[in-house]
Protein backbone atom coordinates (compact mmCIF):
# COMPACT_ATOMS: atom_id res chain seq x y z
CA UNK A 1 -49.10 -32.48 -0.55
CA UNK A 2 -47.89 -35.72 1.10
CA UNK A 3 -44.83 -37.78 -0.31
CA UNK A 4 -45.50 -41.20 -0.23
CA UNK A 5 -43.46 -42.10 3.13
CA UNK A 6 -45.02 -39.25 4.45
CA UNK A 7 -48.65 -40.99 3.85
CA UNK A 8 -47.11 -43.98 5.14
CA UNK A 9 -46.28 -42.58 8.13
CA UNK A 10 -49.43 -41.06 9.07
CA UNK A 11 -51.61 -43.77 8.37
CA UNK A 12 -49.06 -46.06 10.87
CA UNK A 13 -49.72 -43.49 13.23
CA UNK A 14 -53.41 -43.24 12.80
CA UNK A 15 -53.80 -47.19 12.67
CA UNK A 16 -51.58 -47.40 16.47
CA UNK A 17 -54.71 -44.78 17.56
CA UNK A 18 -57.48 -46.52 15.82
CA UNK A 19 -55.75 -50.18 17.20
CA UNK A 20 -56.04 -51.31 13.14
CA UNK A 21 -53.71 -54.47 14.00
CA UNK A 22 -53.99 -55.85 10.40
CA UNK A 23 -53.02 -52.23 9.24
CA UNK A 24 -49.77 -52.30 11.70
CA UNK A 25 -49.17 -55.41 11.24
CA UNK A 26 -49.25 -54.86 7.26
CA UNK A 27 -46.71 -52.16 7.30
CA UNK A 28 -43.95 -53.97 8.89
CA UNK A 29 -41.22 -56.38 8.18
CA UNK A 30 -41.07 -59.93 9.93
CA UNK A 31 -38.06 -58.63 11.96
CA UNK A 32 -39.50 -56.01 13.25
CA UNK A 33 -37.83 -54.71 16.28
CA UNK A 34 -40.04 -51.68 18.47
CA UNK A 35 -37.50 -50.24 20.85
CA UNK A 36 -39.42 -48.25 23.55
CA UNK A 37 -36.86 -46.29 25.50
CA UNK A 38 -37.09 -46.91 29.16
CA UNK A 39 -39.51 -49.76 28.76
CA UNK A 40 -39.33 -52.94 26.29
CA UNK A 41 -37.76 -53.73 23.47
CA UNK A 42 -40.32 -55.88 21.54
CA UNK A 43 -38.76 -58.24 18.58
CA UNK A 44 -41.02 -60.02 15.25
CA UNK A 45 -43.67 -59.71 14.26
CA UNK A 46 -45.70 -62.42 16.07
CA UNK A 47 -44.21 -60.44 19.38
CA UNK A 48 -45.30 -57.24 17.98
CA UNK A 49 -49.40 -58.90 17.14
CA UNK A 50 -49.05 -60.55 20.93
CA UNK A 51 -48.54 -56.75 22.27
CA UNK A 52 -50.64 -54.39 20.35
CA UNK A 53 -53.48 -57.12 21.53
CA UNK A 54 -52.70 -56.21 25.33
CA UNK A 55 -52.59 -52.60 24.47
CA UNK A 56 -56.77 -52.60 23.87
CA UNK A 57 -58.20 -51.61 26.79
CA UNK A 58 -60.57 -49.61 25.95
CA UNK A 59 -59.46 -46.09 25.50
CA UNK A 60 -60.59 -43.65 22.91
CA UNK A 61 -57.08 -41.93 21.69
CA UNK A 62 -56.69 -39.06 19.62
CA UNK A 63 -53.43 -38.13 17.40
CA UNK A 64 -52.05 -34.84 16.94
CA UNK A 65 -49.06 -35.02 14.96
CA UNK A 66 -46.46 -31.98 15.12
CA UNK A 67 -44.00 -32.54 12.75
CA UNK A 68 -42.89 -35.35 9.93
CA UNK A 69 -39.55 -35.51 8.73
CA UNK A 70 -38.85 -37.96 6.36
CA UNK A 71 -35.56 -38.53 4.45
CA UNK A 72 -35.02 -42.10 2.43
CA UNK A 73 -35.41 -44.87 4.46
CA UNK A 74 -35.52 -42.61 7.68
CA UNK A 75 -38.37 -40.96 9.27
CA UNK A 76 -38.89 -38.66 12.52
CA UNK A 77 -42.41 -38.10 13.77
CA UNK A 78 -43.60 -36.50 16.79
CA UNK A 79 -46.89 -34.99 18.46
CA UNK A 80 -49.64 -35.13 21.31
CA UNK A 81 -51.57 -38.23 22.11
CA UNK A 82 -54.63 -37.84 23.81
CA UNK A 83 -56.55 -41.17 25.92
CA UNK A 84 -59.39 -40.75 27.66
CA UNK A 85 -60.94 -43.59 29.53
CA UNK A 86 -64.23 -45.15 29.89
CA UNK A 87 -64.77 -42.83 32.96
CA UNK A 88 -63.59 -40.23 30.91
CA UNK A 89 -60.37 -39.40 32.57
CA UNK A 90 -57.85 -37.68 30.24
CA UNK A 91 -54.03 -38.18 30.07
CA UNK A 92 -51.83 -36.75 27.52
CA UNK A 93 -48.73 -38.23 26.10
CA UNK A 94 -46.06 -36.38 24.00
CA UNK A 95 -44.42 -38.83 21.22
CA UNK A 96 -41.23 -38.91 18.96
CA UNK A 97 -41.09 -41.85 16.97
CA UNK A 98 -37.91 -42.57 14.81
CA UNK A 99 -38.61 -45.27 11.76
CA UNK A 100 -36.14 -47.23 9.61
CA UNK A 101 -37.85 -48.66 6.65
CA UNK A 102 -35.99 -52.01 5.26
CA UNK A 103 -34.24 -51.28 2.45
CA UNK A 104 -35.22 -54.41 0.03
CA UNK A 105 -39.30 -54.46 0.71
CA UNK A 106 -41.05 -51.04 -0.48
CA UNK A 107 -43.16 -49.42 2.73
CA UNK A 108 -42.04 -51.82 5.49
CA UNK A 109 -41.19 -50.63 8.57
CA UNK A 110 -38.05 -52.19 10.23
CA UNK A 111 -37.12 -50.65 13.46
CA UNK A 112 -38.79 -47.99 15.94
CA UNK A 113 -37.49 -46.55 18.37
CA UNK A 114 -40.31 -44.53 20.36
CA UNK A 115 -40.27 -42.07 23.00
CA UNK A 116 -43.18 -40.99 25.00
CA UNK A 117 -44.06 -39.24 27.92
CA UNK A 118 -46.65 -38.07 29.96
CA UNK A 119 -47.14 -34.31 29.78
């Protein structure tokens, strides 16, 4: 059985695959910052809303999550990411995703730091 950050967790993940922006967008603080390591640091929320709507292009993606650690405020969660275009071309992406939730505001996600590579 799930803990409760644990069900947060996957359901973030799930709504990044589905592209639920409300559902993102619901989970984190204002202040957000998304740290993507080796590309861009995004910062707010507003910033956050402006990218995830340049993200849809069309892809189906499917989530395969590996492993969920979750400790406190802290979680770790990594797996397989699988897009596949409207041609139907596959590519494969392997994820870890580290979360800080903010301490004062119950379920909101703070800071991400996310790193993903093509496998």
């Amino acid at each position: 059985m799930e803990t409760k950050n644990q069900q947060l967790f996957r359901e973030f993940n799930e709504a990044f695959v589905k592209g639920d922006i409300e559902k993102i967008l619901a989970s984190v603080t204002d202040d957000i910052v998304w740290r993507m390591v080796g590309n861009d640091t995004i910062k707010g929320i507003d910033n956050l809303e402006t990218a995830l709507q340049g993200m849809d292009n069309g892809n189906e993606f499917e989530l395969e999550i590996e492993h969920m650690i979750t400790h406190g405020k802290e979680a770790a969660v990594n797996g397989i990411i699988h897009s596949t275009n409207k041609d139907g071309e596959q590519r494969h992406y392997s994820f870890c995703d580290i979360y800080k939730l903010n301490k004062h505001k119950e379920g909101k996600i703070k800071e991400i730091i996310s790193y993903v590579l093509e496998i």
